[in-house]
C-alpha atoms as a PDB file:
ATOM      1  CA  UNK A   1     -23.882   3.405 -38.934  1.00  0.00           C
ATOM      2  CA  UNK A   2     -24.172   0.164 -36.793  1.00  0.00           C
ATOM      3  CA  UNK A   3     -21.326  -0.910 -34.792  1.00  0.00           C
ATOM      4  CA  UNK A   4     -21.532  -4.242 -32.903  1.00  0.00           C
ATOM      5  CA  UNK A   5     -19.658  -4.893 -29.543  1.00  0.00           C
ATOM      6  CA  UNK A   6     -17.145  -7.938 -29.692  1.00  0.00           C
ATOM      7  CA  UNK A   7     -18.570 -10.987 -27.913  1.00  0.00           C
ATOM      8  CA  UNK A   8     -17.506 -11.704 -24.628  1.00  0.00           C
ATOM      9  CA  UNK A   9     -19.171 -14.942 -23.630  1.00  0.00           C
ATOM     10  CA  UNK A  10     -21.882 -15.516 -26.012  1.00  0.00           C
ATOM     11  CA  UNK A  11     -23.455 -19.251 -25.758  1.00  0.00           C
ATOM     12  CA  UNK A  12     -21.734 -19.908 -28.975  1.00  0.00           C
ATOM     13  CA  UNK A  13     -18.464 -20.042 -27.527  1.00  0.00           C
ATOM     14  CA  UNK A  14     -19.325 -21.741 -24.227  1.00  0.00           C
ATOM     15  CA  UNK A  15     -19.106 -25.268 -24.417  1.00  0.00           C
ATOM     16  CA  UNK A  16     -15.793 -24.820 -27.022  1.00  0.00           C
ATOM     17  CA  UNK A  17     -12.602 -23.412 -27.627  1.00  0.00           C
ATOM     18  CA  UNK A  18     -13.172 -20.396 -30.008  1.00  0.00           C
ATOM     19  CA  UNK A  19     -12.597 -21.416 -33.822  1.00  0.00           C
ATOM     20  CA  UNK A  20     -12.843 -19.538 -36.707  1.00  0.00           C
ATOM     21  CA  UNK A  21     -14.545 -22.479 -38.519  1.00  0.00           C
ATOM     22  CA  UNK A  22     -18.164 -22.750 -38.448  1.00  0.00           C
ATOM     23  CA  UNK A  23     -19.959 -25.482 -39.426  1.00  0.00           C
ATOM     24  CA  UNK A  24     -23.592 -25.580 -41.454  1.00  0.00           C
ATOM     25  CA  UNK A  25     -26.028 -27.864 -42.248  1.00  0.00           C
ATOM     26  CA  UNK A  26     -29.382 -28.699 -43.379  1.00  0.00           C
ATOM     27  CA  UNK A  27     -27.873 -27.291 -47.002  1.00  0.00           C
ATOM     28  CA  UNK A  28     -29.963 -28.132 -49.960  1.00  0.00           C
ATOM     29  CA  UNK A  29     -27.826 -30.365 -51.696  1.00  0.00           C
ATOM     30  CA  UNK A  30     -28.446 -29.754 -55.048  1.00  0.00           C
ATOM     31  CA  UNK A  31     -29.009 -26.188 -54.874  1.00  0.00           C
ATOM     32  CA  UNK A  32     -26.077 -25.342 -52.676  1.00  0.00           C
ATOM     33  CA  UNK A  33     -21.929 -25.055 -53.626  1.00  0.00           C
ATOM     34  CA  UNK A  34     -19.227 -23.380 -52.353  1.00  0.00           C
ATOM     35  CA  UNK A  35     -19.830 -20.109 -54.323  1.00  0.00           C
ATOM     36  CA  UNK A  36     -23.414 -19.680 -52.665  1.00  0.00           C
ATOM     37  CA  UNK A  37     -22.173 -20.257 -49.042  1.00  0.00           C
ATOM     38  CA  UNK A  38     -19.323 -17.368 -49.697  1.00  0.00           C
ATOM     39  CA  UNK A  39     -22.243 -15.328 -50.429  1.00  0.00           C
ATOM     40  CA  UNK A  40     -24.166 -16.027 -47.722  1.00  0.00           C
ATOM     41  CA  UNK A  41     -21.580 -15.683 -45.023  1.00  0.00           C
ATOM     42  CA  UNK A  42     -19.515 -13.063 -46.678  1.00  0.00           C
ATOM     43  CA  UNK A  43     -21.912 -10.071 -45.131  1.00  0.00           C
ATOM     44  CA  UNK A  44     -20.569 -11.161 -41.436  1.00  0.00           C
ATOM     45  CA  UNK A  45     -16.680 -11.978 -42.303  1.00  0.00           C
ATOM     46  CA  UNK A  46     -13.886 -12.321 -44.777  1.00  0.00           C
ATOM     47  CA  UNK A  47     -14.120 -15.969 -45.846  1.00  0.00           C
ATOM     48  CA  UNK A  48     -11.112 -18.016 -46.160  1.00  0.00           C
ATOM     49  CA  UNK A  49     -12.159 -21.401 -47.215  1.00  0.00           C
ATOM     50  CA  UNK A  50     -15.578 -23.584 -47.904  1.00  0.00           C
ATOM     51  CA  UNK A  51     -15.379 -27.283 -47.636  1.00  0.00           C
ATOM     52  CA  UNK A  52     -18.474 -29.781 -48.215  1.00  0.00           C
ATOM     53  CA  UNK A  53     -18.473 -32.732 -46.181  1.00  0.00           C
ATOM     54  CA  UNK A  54     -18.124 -35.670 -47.930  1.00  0.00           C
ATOM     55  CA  UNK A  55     -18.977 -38.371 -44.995  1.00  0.00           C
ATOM     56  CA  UNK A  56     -21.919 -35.451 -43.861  1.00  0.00           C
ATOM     57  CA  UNK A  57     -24.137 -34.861 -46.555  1.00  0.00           C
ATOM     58  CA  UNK A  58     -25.598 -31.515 -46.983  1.00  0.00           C
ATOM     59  CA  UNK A  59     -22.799 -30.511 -44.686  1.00  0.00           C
ATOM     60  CA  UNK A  60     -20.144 -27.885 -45.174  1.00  0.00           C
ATOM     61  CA  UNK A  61     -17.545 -26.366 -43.302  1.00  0.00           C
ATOM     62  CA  UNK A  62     -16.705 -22.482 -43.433  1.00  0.00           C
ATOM     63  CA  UNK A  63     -13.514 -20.869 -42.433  1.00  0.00           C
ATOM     64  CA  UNK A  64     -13.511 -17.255 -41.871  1.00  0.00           C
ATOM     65  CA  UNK A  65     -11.578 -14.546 -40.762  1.00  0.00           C
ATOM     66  CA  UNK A  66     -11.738 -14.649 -37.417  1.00  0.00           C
ATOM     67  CA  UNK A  67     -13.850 -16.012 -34.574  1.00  0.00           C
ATOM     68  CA  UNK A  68     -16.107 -13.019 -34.047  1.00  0.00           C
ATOM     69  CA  UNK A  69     -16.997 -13.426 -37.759  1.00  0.00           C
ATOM     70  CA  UNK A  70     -17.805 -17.132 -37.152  1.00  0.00           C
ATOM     71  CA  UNK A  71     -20.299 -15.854 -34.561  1.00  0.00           C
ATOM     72  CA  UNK A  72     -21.861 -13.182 -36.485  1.00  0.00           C
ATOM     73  CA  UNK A  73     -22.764 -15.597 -38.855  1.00  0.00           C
ATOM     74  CA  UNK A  74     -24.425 -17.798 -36.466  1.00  0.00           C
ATOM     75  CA  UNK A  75     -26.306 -15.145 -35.154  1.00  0.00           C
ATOM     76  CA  UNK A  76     -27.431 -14.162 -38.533  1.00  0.00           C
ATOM     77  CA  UNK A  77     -27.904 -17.177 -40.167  1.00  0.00           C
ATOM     78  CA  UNK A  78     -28.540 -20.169 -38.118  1.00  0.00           C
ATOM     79  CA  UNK A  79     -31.864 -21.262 -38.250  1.00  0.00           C
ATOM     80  CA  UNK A  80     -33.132 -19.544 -41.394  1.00  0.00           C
ATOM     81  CA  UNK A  81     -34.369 -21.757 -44.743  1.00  0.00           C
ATOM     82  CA  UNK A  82     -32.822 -21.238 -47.769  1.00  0.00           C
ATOM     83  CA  UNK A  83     -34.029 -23.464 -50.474  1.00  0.00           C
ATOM     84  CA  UNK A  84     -36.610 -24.514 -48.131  1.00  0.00           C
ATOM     85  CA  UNK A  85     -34.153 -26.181 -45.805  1.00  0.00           C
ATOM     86  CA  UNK A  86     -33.267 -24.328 -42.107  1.00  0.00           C
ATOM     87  CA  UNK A  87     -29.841 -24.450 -41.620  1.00  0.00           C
ATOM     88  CA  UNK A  88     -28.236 -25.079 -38.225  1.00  0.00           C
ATOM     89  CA  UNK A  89     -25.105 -23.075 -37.918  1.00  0.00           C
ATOM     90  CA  UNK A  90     -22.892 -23.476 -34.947  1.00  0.00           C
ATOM     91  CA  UNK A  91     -18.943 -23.285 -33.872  1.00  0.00           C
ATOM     92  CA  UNK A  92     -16.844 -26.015 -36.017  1.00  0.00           C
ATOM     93  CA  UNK A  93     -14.472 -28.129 -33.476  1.00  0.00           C
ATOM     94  CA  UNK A  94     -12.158 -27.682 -36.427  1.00  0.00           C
ATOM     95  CA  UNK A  95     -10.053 -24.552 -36.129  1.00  0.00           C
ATOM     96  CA  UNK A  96      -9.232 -24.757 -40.027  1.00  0.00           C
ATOM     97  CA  UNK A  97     -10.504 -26.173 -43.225  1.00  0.00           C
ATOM     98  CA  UNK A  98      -8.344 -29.080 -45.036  1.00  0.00           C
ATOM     99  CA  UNK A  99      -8.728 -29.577 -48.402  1.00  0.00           C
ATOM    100  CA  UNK A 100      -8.867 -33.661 -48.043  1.00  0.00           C
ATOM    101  CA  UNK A 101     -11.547 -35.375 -49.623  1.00  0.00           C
ATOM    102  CA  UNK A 102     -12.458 -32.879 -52.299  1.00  0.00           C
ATOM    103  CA  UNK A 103     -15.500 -34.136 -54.879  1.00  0.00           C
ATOM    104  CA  UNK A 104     -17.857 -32.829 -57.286  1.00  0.00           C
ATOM    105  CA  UNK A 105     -21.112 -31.629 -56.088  1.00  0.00           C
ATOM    106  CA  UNK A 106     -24.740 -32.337 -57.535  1.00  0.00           C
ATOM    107  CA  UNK A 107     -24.424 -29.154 -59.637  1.00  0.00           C
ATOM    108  CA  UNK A 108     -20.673 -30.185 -61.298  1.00  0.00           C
ATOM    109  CA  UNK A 109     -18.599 -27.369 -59.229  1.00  0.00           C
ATOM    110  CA  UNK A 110     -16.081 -28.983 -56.603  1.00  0.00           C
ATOM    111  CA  UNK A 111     -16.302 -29.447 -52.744  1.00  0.00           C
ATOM    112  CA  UNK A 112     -13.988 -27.390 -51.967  1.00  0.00           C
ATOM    113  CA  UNK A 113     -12.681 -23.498 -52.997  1.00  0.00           C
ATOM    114  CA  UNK A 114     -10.381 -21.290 -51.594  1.00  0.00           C
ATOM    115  CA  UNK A 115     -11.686 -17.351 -51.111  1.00  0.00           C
ATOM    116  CA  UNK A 116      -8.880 -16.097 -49.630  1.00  0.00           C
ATOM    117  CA  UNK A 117      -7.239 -13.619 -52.468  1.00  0.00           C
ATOM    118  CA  UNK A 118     -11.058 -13.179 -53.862  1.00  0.00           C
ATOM    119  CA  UNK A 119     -11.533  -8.969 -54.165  1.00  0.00           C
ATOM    120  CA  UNK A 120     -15.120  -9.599 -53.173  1.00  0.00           C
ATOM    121  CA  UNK A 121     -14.008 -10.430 -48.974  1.00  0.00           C
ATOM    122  CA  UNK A 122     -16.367  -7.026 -47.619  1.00  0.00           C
ATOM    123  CA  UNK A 123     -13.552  -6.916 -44.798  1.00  0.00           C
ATOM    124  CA  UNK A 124     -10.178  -6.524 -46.255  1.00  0.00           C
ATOM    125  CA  UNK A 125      -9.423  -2.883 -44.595  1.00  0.00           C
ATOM    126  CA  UNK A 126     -10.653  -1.305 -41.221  1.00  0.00           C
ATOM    127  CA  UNK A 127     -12.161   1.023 -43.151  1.00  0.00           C
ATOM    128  CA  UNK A 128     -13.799  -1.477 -46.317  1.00  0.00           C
ATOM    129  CA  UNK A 129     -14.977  -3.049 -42.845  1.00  0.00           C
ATOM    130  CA  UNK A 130     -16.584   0.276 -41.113  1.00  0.00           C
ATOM    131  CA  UNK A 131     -18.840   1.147 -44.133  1.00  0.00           C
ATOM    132  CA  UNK A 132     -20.466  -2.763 -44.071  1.00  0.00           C
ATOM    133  CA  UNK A 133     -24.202  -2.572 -42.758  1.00  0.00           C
ATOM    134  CA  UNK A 134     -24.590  -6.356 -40.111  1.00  0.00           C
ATOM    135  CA  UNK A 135     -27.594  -7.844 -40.851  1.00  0.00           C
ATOM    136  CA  UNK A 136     -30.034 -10.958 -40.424  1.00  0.00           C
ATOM    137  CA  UNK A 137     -31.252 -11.584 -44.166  1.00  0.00           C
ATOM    138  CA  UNK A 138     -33.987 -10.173 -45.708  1.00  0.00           C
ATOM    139  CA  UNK A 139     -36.999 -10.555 -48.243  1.00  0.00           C
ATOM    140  CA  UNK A 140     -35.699  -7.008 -50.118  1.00  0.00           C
ATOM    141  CA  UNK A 141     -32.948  -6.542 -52.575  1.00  0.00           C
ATOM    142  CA  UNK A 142     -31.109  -3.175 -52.936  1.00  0.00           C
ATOM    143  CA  UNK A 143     -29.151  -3.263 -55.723  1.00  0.00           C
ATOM    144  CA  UNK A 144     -27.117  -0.311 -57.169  1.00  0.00           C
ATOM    145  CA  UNK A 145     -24.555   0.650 -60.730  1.00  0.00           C
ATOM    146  CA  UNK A 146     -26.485  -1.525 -63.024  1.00  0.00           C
ATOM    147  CA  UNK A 147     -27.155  -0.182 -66.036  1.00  0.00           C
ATOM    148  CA  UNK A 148     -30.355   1.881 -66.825  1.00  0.00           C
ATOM    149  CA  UNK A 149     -31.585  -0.342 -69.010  1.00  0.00           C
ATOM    150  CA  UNK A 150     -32.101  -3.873 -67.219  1.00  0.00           C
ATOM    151  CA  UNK A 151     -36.172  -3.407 -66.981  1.00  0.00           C
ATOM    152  CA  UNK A 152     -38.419  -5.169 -63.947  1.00  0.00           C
ATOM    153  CA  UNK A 153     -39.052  -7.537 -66.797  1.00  0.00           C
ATOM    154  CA  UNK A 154     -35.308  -8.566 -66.966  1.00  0.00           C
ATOM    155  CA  UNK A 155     -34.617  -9.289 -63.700  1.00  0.00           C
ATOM    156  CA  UNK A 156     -37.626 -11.184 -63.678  1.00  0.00           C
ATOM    157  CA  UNK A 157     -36.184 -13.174 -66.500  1.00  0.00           C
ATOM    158  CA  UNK A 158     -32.727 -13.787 -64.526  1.00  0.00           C
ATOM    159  CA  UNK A 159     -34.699 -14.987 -61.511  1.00  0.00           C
ATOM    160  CA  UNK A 160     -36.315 -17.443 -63.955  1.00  0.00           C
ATOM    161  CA  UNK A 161     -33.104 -18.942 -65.206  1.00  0.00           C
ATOM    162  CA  UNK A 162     -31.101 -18.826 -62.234  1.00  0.00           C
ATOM    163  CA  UNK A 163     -33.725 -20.537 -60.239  1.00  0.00           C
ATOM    164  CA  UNK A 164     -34.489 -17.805 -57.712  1.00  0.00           C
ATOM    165  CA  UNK A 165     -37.635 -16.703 -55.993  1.00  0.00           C
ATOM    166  CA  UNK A 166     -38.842 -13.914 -58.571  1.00  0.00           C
ATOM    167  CA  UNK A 167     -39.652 -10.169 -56.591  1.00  0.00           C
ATOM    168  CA  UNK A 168     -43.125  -9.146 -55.604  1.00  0.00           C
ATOM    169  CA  UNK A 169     -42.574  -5.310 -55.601  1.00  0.00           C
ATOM    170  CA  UNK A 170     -39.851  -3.451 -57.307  1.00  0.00           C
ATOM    171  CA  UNK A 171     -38.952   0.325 -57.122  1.00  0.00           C
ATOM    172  CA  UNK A 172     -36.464   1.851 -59.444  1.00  0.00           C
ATOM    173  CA  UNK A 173     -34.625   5.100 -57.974  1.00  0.00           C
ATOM    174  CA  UNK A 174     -33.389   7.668 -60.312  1.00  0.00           C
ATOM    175  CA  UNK A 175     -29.638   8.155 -60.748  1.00  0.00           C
ATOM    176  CA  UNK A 176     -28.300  10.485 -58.269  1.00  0.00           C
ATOM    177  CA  UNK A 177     -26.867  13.793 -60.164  1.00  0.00           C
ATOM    178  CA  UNK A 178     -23.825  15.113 -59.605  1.00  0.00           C
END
């Protein structure tokens, strides 16, 4: 198990007030909606709310749980590329996210969604919280109760439609007996 110490004074926080908003750009816009930002900064936090900036293309705003979630994410997250783009992730000024100005996005879903009541938050209970594994991202996929017959060549086939990177290696573990 990894445990991580609460911040004190990391360089996030020092220039600002801490907020439990963070704020990312450099987001593919085309490629990018609320949906795939909850799963990119649900592995640090419980995610609140997701708001795209309409005035700040490429631009969204992310309110989470609390502000040591807000800078796990940064640590985690700011500077990698997804979709080819790095993203810059830093403390929001905000210290909540509005939904004013809500619009459709490039791909048809809306600006703005509320995750609050979602069942997929990782960090609902002390103990849902305890068993989560803190991580920077990574090039391998573990992946667990799907059913024995999804082959390498049909998650190859999802990658294709979904517009995903497709996997290089792939290992298939044997159920665990009981």
């Amino acid at each position: 198990m990894v445990s991580y110490p609460l911040p004190q004074s990391s360089s996030s926080y020092s220039a600002q007030t801490p907020s439990s908003v963070a704020m990312v750009s450099g987001l593919h816009s085309s490629k990018m909606n609320c949906t795939r930002i909850f799963n990119l900064f649900c592995l640090y936090g419980n995610i609140e709310k997701v708001k795209f900036m309409k005035s700040v293309p490429g631009t969204a705003l992310v309110e989470m749980g609390d502000e040591y979630a807000v800078d796990r994410a940064i640590t985690h997250l700011n500077s990698i590329k997804v979709f080819g783009k790095r993203l810059n992730v830093c403390v929001s000024k905000q210290h909540a996210v509005i939904p004013s100005q809500v619009f459709e996005l490039e791909d048809g879903s809306s600006s703005y969604k509320d995750f609050a009541m979602t069942r997929n938050n990782r960090f609902s209970s002390a103990g849902q919280a305890s068993k989560n594994i803190i991580q920077p991202p990574s090039a391998v996929l573990h992946y667990y109760n799907v059913p024995p017959c999804i082959s390498q060549e049909h998650l190859l086939k999802l990658c294709t439609e979904h517009d995903v990177p497709g996997f290089v290696k792939f290992k298939m573990f044997d159920a665990k007996r009981k």
